[in-house]
N, C-alpha and C. Protein backbone atom coordinates (compact mmCIF):
# COMPACT_ATOMS: atom_id res chain seq x y z
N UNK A 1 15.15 -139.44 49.88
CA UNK A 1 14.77 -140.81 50.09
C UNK A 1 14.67 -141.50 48.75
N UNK A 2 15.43 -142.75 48.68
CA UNK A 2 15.17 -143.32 47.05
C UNK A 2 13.84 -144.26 46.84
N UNK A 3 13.52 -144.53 45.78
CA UNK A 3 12.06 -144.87 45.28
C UNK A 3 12.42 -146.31 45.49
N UNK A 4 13.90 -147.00 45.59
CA UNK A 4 14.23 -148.27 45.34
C UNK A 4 13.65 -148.75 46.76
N UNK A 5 12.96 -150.36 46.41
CA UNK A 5 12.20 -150.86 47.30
C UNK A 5 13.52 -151.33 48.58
N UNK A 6 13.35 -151.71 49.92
CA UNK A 6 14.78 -152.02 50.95
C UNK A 6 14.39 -153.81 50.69
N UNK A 7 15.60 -154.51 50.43
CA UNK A 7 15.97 -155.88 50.52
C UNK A 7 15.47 -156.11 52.37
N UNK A 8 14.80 -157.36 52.13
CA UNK A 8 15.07 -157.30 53.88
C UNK A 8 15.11 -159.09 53.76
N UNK A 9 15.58 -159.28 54.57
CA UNK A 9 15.89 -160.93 55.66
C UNK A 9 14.52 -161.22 56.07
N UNK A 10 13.59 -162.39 56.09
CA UNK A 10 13.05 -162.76 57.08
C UNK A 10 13.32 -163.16 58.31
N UNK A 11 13.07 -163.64 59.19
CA UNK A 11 13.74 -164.59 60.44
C UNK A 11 13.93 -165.77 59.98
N UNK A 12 13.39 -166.74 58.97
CA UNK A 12 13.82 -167.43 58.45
C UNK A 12 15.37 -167.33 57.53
N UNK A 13 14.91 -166.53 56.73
CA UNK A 13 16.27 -166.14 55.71
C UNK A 13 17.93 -166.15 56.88
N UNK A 14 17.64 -165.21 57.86
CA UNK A 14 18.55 -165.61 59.12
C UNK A 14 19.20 -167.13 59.34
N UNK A 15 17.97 -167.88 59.77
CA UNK A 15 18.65 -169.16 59.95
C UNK A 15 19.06 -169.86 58.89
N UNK A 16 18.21 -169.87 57.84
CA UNK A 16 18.98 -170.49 56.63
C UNK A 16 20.65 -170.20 56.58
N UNK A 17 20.43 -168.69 56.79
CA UNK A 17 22.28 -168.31 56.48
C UNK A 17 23.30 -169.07 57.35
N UNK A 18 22.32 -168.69 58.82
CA UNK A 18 23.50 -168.95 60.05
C UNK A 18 23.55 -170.57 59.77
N UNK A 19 22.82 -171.45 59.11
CA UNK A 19 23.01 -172.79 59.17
C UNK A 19 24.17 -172.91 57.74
N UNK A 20 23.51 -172.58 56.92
CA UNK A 20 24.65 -172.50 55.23
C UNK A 20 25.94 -172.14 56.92
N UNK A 21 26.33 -171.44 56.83
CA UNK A 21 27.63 -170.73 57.42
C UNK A 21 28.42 -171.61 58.11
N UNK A 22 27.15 -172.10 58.74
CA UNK A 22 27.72 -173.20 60.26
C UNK A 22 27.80 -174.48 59.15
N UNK A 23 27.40 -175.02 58.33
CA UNK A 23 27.54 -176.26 57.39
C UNK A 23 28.98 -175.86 56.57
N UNK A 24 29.30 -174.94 56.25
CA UNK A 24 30.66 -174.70 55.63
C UNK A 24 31.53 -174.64 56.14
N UNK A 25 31.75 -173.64 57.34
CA UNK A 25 32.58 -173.72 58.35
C UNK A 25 32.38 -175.56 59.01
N UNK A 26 32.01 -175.79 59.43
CA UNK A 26 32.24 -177.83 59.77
C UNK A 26 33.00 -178.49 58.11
N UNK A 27 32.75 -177.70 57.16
CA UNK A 27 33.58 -178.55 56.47
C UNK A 27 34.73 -178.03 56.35
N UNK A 28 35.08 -176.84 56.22
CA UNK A 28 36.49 -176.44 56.61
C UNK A 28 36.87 -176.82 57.32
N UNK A 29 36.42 -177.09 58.48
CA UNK A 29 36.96 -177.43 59.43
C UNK A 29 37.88 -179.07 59.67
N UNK A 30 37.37 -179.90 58.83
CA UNK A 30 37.39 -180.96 58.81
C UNK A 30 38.59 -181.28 57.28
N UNK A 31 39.06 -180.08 56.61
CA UNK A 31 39.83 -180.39 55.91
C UNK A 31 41.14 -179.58 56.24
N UNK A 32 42.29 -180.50 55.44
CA UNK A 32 43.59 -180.39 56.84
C UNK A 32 44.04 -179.19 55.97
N UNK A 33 44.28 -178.40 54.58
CA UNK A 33 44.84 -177.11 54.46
C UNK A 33 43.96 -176.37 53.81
N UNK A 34 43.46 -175.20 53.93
CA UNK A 34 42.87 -174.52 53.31
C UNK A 34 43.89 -173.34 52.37
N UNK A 35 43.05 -173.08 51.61
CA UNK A 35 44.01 -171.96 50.70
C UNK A 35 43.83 -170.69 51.60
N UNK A 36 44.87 -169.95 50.80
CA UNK A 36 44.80 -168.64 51.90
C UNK A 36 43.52 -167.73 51.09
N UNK A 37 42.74 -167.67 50.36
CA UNK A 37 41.96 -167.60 49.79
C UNK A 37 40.16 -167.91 50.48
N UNK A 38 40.47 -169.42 51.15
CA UNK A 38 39.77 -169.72 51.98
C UNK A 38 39.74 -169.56 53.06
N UNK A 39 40.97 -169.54 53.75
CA UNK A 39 41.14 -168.86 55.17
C UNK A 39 40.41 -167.61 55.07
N UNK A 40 40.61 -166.82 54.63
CA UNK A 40 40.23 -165.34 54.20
C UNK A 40 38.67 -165.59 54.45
N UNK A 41 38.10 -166.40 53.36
CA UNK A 41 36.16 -166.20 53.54
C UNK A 41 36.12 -167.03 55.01
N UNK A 42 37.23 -167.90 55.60
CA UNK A 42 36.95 -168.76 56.94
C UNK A 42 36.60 -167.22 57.53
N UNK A 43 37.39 -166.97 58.24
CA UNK A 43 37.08 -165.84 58.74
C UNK A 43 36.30 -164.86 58.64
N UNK A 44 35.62 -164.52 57.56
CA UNK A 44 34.83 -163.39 57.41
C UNK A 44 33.45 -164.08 57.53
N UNK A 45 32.97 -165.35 57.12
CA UNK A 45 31.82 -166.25 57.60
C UNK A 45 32.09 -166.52 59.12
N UNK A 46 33.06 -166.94 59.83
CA UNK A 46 33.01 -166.47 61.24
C UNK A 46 32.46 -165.45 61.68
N UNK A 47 32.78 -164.15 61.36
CA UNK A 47 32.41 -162.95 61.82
C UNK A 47 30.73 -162.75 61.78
N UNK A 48 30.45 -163.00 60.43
CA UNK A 48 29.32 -162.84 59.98
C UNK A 48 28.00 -164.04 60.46
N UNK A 49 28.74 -165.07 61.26
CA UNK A 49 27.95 -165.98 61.79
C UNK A 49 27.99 -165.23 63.18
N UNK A 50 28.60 -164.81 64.02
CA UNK A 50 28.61 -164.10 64.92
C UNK A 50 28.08 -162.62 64.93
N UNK A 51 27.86 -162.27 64.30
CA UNK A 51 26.92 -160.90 64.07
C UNK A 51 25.69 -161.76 63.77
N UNK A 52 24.82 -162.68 63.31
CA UNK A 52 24.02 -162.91 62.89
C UNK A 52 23.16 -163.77 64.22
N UNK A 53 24.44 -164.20 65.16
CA UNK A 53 23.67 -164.76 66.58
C UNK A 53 23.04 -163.71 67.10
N UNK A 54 22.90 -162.62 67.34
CA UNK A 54 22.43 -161.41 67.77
C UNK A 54 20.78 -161.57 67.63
N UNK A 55 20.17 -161.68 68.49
CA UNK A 55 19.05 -161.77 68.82
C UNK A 55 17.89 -160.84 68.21
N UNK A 56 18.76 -159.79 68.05
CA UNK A 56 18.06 -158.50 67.38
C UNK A 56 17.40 -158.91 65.71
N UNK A 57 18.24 -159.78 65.29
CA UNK A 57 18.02 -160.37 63.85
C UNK A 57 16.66 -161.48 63.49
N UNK A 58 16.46 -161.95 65.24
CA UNK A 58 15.78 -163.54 65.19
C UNK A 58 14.33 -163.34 64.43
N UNK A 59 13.92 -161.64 64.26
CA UNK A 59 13.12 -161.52 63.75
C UNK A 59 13.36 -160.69 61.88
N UNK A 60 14.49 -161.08 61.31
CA UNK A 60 14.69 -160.59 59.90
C UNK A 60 15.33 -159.26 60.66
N UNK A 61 15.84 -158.61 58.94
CA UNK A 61 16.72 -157.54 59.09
C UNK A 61 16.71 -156.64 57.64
N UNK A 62 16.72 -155.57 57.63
CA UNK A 62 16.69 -154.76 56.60
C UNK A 62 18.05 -154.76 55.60
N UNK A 63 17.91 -154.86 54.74
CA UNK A 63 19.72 -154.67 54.17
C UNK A 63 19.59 -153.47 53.44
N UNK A 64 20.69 -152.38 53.48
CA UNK A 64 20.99 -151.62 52.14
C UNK A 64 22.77 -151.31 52.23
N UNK A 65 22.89 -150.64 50.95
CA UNK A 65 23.93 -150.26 50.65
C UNK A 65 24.41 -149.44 51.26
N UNK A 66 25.91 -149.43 51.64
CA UNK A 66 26.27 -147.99 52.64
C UNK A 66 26.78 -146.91 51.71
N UNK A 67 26.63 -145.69 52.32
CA UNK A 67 26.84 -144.68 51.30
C UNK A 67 28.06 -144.16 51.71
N UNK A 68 28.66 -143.27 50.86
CA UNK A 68 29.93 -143.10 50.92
C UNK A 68 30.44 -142.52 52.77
N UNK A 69 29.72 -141.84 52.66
CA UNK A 69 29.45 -141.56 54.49
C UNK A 69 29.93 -142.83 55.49
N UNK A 70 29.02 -143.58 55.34
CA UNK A 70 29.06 -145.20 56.11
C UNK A 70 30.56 -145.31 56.11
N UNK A 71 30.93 -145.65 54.56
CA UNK A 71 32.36 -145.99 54.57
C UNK A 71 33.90 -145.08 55.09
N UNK A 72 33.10 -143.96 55.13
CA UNK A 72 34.44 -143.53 56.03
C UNK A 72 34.06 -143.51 57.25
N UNK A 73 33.16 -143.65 57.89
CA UNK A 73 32.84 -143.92 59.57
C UNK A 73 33.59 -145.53 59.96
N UNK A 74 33.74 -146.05 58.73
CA UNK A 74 33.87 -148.14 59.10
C UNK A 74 35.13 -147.76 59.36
């Protein structure tokens, strides 16, 4: 077990994000080419606004790093 303290989300910190996310995405949205650069984070802030509707979160969320394990299960 490491001594390093766990990052965590409040339920606040949540909505702040899902709103940042949803305020960027409306402006992409509203401009006529994006770089493929931006397409790229379009999409991955999609995803990540959609994992973040999850109800399970409405009360904060723990974050850590995945270990090499994690990454070959993804």
């Amino acid at each position: 077990m490491s001594d390093e303290p766990t990052a965590r989300l409040s339920g606040e910190h949540v909505v702040a994000l899902k709103f940042a996310a949803h305020r960027q995405l409306a402006r992409w949205a509203n401009k006529p080419r994006l770089s493929e650069h931006q397409h790229g984070q379009r999409l991955a802030l999609k995803g990540a606004v959609r994992v973040l509707q999850d109800q399970v979160f409405a009360r904060g969320c723990e974050l850590r790093v995945p270990d090499a394990e994690d990454d070959r299960d993804g």
